[in-house]
PDB file of N, CA and C in Angstrom:
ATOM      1  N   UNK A   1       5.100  35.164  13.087  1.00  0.00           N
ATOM      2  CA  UNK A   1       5.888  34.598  12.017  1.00  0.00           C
ATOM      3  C   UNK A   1       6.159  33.109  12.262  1.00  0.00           C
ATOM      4  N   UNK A   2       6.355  32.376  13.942  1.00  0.00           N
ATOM      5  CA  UNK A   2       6.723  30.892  13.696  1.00  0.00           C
ATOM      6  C   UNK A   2       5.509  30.534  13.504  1.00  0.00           C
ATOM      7  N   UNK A   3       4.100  31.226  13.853  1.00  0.00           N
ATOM      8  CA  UNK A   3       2.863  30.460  13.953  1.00  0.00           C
ATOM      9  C   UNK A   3       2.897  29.804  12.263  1.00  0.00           C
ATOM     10  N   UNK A   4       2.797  30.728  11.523  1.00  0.00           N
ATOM     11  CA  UNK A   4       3.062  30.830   9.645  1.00  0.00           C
ATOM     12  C   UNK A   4       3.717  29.586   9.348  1.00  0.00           C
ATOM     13  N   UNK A   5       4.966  29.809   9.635  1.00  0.00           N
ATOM     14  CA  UNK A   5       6.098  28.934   9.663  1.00  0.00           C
ATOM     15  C   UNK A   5       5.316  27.627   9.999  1.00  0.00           C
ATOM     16  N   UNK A   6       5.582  27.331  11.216  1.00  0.00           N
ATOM     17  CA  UNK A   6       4.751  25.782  11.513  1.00  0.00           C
ATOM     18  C   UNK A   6       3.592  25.251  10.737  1.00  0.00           C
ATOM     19  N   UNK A   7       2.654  26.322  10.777  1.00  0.00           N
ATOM     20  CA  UNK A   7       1.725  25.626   9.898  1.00  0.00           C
ATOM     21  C   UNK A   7       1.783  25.181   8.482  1.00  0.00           C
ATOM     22  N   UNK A   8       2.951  26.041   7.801  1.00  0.00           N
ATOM     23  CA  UNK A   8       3.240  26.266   6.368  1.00  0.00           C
ATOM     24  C   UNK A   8       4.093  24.742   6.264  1.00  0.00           C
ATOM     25  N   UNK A   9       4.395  24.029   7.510  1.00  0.00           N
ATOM     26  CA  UNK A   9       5.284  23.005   7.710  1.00  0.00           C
ATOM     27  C   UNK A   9       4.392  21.810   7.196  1.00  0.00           C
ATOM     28  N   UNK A  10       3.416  22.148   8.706  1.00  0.00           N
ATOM     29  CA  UNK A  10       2.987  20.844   8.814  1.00  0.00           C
ATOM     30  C   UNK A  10       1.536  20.260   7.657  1.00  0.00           C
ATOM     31  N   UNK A  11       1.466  21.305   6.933  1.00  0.00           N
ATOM     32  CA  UNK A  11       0.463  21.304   5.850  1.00  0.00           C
ATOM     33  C   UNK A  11       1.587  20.754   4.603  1.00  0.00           C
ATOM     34  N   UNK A  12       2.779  21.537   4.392  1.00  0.00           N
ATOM     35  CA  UNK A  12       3.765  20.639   3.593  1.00  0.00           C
ATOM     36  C   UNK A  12       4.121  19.309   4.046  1.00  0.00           C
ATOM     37  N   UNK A  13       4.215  19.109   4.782  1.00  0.00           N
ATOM     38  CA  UNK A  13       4.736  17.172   5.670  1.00  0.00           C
ATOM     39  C   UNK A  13       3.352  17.036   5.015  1.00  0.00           C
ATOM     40  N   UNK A  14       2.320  16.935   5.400  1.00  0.00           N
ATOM     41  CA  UNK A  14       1.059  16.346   4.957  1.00  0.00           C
ATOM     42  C   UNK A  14       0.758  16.158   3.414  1.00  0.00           C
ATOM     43  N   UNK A  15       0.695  16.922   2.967  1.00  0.00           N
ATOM     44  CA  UNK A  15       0.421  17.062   1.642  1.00  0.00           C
ATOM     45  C   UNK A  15       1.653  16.673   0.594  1.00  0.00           C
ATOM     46  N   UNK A  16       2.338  16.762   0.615  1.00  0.00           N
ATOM     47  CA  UNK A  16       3.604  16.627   0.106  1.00  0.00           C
ATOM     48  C   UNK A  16       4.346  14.863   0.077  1.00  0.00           C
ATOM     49  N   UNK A  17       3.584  14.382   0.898  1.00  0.00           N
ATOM     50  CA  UNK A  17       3.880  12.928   0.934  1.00  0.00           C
ATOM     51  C   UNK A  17       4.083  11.990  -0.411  1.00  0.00           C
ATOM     52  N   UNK A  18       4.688  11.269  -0.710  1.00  0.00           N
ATOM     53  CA  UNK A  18       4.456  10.479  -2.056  1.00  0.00           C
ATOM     54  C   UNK A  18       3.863   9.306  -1.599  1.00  0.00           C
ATOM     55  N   UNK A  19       2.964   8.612  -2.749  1.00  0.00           N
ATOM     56  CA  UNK A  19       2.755   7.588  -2.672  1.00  0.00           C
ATOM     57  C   UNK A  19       3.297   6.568  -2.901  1.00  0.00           C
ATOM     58  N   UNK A  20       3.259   5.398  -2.107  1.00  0.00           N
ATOM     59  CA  UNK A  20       3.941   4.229  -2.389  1.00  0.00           C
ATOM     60  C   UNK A  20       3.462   3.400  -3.342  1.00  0.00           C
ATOM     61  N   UNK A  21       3.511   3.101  -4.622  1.00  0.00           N
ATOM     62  CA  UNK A  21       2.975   1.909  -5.442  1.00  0.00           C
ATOM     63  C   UNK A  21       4.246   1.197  -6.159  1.00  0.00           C
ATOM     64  N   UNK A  22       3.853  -0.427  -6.095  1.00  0.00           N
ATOM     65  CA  UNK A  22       4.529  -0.949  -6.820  1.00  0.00           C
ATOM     66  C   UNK A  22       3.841  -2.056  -8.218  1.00  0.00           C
ATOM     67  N   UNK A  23       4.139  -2.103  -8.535  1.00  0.00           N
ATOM     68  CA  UNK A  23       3.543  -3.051  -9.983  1.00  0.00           C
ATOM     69  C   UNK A  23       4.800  -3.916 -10.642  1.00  0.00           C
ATOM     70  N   UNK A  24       4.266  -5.220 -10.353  1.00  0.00           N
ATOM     71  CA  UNK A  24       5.005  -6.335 -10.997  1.00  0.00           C
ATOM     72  C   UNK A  24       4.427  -7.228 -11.848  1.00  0.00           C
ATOM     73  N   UNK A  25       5.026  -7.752 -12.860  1.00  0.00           N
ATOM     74  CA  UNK A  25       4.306  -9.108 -13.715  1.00  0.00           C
ATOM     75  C   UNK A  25       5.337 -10.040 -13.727  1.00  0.00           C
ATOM     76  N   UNK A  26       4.008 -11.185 -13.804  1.00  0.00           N
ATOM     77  CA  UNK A  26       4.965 -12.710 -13.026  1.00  0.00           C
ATOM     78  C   UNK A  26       4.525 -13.336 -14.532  1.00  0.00           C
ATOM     79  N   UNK A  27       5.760 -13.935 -15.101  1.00  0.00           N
ATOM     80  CA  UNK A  27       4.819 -14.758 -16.349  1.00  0.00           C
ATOM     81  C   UNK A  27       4.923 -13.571 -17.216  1.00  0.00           C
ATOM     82  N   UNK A  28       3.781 -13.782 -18.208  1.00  0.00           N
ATOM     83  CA  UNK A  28       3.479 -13.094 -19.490  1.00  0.00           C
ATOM     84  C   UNK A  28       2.442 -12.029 -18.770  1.00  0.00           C
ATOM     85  N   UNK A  29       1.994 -11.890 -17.320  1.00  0.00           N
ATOM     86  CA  UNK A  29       1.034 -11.281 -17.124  1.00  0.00           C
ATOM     87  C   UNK A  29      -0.523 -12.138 -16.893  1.00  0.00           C
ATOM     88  N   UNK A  30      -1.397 -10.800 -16.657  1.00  0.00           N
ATOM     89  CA  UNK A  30      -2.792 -11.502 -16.342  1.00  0.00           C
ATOM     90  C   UNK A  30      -3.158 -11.831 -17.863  1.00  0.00           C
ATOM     91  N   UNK A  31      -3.658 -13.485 -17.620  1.00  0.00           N
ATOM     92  CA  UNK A  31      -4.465 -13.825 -18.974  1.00  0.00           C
ATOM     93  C   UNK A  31      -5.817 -13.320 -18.646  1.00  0.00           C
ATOM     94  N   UNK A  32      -6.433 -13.246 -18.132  1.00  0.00           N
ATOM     95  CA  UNK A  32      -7.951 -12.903 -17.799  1.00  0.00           C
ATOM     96  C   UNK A  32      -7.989 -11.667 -16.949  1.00  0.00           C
ATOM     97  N   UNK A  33      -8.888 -11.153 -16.774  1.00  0.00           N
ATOM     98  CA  UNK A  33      -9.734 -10.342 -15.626  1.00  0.00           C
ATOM     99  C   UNK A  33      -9.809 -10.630 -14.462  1.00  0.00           C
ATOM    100  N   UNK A  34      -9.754 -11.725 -13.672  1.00  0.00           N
ATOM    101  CA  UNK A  34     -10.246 -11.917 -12.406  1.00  0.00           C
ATOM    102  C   UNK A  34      -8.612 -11.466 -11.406  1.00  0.00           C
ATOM    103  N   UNK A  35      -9.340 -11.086 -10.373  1.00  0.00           N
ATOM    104  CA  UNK A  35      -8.760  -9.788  -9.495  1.00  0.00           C
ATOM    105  C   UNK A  35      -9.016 -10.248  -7.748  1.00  0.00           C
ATOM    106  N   UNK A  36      -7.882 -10.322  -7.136  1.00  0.00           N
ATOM    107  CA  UNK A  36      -8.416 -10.557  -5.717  1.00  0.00           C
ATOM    108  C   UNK A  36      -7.417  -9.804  -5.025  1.00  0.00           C
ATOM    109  N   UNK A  37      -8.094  -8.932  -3.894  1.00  0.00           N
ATOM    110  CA  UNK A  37      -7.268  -8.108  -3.352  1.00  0.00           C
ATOM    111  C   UNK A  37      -7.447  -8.032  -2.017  1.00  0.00           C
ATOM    112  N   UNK A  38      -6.060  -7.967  -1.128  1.00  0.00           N
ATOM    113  CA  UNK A  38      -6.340  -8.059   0.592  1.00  0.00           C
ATOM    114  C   UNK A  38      -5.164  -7.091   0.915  1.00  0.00           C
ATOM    115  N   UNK A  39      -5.583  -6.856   2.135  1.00  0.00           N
ATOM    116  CA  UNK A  39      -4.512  -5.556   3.121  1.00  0.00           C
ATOM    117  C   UNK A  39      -3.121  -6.274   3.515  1.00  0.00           C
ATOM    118  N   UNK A  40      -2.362  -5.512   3.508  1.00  0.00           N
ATOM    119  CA  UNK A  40      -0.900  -6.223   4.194  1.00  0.00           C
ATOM    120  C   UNK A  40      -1.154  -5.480   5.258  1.00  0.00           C
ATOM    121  N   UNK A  41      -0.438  -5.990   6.526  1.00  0.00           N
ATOM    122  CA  UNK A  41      -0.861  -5.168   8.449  1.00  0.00           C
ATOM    123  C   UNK A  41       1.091  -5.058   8.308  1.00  0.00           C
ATOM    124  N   UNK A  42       1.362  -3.948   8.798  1.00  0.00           N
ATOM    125  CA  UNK A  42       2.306  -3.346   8.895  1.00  0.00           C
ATOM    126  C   UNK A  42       2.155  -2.287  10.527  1.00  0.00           C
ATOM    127  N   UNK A  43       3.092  -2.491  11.308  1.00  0.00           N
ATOM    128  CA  UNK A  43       3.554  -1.604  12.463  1.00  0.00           C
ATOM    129  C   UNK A  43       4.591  -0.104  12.103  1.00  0.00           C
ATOM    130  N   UNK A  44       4.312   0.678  12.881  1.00  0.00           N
ATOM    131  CA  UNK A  44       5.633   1.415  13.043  1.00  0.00           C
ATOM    132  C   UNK A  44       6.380   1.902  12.171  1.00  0.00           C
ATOM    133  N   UNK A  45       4.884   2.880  11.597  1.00  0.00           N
ATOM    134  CA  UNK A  45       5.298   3.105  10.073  1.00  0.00           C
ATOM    135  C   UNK A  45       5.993   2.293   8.964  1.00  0.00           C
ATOM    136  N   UNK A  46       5.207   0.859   9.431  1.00  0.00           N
ATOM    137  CA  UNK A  46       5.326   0.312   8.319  1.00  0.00           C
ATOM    138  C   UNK A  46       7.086  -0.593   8.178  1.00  0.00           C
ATOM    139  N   UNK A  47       7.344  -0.302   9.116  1.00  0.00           N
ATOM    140  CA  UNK A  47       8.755  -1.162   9.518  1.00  0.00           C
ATOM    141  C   UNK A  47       8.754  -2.348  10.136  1.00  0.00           C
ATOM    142  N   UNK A  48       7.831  -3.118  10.343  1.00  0.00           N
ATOM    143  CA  UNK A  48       7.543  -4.362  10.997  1.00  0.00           C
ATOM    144  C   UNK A  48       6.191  -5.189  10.263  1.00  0.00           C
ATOM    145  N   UNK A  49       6.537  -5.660   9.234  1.00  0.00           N
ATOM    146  CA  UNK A  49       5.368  -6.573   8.881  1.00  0.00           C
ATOM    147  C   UNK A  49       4.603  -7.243  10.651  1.00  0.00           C
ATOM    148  N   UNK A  50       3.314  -7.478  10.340  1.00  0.00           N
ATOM    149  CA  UNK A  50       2.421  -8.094  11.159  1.00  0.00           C
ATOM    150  C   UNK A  50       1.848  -9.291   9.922  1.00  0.00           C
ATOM    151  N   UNK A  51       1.260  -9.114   9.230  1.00  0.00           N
ATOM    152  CA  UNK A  51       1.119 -10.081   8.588  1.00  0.00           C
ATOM    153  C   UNK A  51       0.569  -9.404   6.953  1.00  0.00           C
ATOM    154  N   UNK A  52       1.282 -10.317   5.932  1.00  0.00           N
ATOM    155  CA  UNK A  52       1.527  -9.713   4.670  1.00  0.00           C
ATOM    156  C   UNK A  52       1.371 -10.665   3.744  1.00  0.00           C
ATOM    157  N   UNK A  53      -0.029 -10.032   2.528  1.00  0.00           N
ATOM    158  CA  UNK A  53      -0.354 -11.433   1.450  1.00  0.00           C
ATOM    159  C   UNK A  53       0.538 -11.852   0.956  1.00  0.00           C
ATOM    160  N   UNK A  54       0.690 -13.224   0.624  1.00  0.00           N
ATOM    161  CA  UNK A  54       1.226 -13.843  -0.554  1.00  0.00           C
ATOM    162  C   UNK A  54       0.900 -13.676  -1.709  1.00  0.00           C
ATOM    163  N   UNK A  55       1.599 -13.169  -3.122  1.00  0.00           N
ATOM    164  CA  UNK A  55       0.869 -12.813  -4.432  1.00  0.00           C
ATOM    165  C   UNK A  55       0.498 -13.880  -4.656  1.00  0.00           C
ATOM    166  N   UNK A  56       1.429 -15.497  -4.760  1.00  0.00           N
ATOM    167  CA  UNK A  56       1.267 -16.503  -5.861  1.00  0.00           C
ATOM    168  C   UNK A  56       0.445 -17.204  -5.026  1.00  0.00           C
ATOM    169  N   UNK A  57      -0.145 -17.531  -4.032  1.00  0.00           N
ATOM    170  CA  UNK A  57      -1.672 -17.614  -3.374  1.00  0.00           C
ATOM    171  C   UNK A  57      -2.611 -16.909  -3.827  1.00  0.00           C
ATOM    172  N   UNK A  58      -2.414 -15.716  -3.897  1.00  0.00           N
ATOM    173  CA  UNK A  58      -3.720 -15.375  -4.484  1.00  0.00           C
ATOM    174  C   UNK A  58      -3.835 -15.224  -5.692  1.00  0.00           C
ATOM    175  N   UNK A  59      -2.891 -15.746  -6.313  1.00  0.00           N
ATOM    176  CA  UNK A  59      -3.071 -15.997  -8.186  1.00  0.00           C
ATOM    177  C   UNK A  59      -4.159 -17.179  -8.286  1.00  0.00           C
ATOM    178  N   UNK A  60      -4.034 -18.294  -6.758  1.00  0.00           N
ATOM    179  CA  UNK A  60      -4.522 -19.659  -7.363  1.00  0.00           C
ATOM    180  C   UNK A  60      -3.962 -20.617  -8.010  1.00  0.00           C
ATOM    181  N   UNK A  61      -2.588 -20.382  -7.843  1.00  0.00           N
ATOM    182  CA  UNK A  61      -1.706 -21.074  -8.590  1.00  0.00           C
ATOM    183  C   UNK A  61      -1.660 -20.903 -10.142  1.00  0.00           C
ATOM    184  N   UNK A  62      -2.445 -19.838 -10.671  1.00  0.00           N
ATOM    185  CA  UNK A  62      -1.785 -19.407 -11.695  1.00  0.00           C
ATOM    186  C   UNK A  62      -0.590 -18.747 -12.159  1.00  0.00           C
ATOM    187  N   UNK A  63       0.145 -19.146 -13.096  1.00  0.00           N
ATOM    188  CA  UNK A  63       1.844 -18.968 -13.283  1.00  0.00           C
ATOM    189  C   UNK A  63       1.793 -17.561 -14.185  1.00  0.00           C
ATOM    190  N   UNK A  64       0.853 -16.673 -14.611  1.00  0.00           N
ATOM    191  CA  UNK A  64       0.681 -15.604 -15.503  1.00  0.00           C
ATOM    192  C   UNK A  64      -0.060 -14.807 -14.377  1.00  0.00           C
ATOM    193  N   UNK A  65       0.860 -14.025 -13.944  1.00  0.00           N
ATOM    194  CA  UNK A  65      -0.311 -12.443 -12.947  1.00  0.00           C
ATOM    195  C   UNK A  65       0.414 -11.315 -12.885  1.00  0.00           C
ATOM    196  N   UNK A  66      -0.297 -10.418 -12.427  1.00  0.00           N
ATOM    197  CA  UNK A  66       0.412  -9.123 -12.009  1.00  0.00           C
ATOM    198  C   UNK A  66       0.169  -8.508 -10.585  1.00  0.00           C
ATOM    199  N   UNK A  67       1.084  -8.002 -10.246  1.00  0.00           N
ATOM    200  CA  UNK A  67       1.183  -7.471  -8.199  1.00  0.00           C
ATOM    201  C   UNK A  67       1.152  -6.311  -8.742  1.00  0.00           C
ATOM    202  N   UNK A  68       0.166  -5.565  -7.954  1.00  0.00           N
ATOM    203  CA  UNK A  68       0.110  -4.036  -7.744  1.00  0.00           C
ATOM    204  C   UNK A  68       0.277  -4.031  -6.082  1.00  0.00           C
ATOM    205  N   UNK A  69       0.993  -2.825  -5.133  1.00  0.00           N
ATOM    206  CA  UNK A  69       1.474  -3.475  -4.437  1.00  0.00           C
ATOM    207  C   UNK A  69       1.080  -1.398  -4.185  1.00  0.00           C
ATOM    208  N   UNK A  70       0.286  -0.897  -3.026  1.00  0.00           N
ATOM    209  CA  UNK A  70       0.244   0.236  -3.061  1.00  0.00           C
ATOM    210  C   UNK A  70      -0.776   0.483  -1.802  1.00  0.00           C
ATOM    211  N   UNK A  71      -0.201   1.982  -1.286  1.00  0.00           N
ATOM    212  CA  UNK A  71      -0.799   2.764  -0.306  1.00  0.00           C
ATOM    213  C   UNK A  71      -2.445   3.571  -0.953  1.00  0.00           C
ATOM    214  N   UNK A  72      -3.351   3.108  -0.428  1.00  0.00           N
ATOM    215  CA  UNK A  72      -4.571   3.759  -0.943  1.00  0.00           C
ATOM    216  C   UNK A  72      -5.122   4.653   0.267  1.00  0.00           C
ATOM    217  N   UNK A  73      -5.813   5.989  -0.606  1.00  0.00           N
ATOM    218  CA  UNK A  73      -6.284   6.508   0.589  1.00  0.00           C
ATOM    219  C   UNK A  73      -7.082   6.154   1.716  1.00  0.00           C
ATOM    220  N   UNK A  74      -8.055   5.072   2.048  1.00  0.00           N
ATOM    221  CA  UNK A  74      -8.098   4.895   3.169  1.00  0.00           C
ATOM    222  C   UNK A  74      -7.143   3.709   4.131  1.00  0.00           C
ATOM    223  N   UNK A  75      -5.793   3.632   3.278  1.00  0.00           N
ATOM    224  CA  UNK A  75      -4.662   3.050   3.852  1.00  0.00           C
ATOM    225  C   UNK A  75      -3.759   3.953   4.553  1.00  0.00           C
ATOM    226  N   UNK A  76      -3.732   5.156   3.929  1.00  0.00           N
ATOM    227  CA  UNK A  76      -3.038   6.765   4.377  1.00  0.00           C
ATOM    228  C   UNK A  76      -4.128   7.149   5.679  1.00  0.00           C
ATOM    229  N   UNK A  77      -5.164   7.234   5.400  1.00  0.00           N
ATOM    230  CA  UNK A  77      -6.223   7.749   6.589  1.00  0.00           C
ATOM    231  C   UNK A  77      -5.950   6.655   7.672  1.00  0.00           C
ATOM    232  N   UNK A  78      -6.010   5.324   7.744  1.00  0.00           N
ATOM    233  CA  UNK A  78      -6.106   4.610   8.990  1.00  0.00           C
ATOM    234  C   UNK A  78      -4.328   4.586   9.353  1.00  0.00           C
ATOM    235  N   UNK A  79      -3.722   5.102   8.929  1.00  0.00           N
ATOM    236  CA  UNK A  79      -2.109   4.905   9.443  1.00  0.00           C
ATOM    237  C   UNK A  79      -1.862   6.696   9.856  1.00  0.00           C
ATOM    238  N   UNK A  80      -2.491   7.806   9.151  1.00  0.00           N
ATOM    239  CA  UNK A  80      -3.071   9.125  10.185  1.00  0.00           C
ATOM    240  C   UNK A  80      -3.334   9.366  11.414  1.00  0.00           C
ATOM    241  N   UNK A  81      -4.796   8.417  11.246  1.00  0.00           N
ATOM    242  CA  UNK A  81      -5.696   8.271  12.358  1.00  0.00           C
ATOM    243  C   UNK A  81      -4.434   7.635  13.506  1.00  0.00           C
ATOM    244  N   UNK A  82      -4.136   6.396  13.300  1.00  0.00           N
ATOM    245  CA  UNK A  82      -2.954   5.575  14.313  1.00  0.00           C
ATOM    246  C   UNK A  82      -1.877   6.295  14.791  1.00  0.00           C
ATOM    247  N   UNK A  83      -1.655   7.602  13.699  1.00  0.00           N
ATOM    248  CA  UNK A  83      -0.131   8.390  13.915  1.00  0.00           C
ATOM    249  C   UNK A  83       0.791   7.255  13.571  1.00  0.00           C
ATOM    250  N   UNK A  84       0.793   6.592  12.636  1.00  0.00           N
ATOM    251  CA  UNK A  84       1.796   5.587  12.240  1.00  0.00           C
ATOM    252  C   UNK A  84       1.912   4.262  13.233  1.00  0.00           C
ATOM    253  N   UNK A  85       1.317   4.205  13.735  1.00  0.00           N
ATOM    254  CA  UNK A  85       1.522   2.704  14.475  1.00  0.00           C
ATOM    255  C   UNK A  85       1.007   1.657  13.634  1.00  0.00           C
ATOM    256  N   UNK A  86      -0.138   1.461  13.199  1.00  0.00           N
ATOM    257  CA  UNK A  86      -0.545   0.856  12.598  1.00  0.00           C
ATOM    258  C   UNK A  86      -0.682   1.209  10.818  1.00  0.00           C
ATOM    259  N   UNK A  87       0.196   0.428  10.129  1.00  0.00           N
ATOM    260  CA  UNK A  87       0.279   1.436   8.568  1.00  0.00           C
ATOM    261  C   UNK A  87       0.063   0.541   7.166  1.00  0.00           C
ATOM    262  N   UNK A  88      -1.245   0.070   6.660  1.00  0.00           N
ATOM    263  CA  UNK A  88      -1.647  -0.982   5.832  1.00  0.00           C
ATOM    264  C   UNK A  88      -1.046  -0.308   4.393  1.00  0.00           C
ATOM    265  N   UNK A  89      -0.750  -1.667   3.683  1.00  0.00           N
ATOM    266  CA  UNK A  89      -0.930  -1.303   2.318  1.00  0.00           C
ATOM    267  C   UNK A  89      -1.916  -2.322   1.536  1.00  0.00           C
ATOM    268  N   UNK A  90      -2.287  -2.377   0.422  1.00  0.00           N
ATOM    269  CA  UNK A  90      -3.040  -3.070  -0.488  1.00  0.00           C
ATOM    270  C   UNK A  90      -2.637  -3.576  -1.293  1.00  0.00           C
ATOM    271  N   UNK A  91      -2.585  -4.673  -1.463  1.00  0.00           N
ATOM    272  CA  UNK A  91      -2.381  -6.165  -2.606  1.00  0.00           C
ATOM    273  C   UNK A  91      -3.475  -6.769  -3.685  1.00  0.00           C
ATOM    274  N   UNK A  92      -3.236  -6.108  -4.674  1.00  0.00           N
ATOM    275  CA  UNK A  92      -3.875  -6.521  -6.114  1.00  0.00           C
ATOM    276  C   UNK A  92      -3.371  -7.394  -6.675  1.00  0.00           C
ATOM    277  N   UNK A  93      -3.945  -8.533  -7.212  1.00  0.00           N
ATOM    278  CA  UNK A  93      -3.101  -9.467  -7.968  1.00  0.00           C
ATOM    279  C   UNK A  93      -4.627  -9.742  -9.050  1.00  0.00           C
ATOM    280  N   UNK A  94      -3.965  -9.765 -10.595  1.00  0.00           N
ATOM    281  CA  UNK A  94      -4.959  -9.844 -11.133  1.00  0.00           C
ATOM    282  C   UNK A  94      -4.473 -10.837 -12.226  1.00  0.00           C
ATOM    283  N   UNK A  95      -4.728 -11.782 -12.359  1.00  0.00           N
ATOM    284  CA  UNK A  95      -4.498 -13.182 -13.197  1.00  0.00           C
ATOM    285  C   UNK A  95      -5.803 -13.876 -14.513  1.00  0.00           C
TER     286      UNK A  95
END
């Protein structure tokens, strides 16, 4: 019965996780299509920036964009793999 138990656990902890996304618009939004996207480096589940994009850099100094700001699955797999030491997210900015 704990074997059940535990596993019934640790398959819920796993699966059961939510995803992190955020979405912002700067301005009126993206006037165009063009899209540039880089990893933020995060420690310790993600409690210690290491180093983290700037949106309005990667607009190009455009004053109209939008931040999507989110955990993708092979951002979940390499912070797995680490057991949380190392825990990226992904930066969309599309202007």
């Amino acid at each position: 019965m704990k074997k059940i138990l535990s596993i019934t656990l640790i398959f819920g902890a796993f699966f059961l996780q939510s995803c992190y996304s955020y979405h912002m618009t700067v301005g009126e939004g993206a006037q165009q299509n063009r899209q540039k996207t880089e990893w933020n480096h995060y420690v310790i589940y993600g409690l210690a920036p290491v180093d983290v994009s700037d949106a309005s850099e990667m607009a190009n100094g455009e004053e109209n964009y939008e931040v999507h700001v989110r955990h993708t699955f092979v951002n979940g797999l390499v912070a797995a793999i680490t057991f949380g030491i190392y825990t990226p997210t992904t930066t969309t900015v599309t202007y």
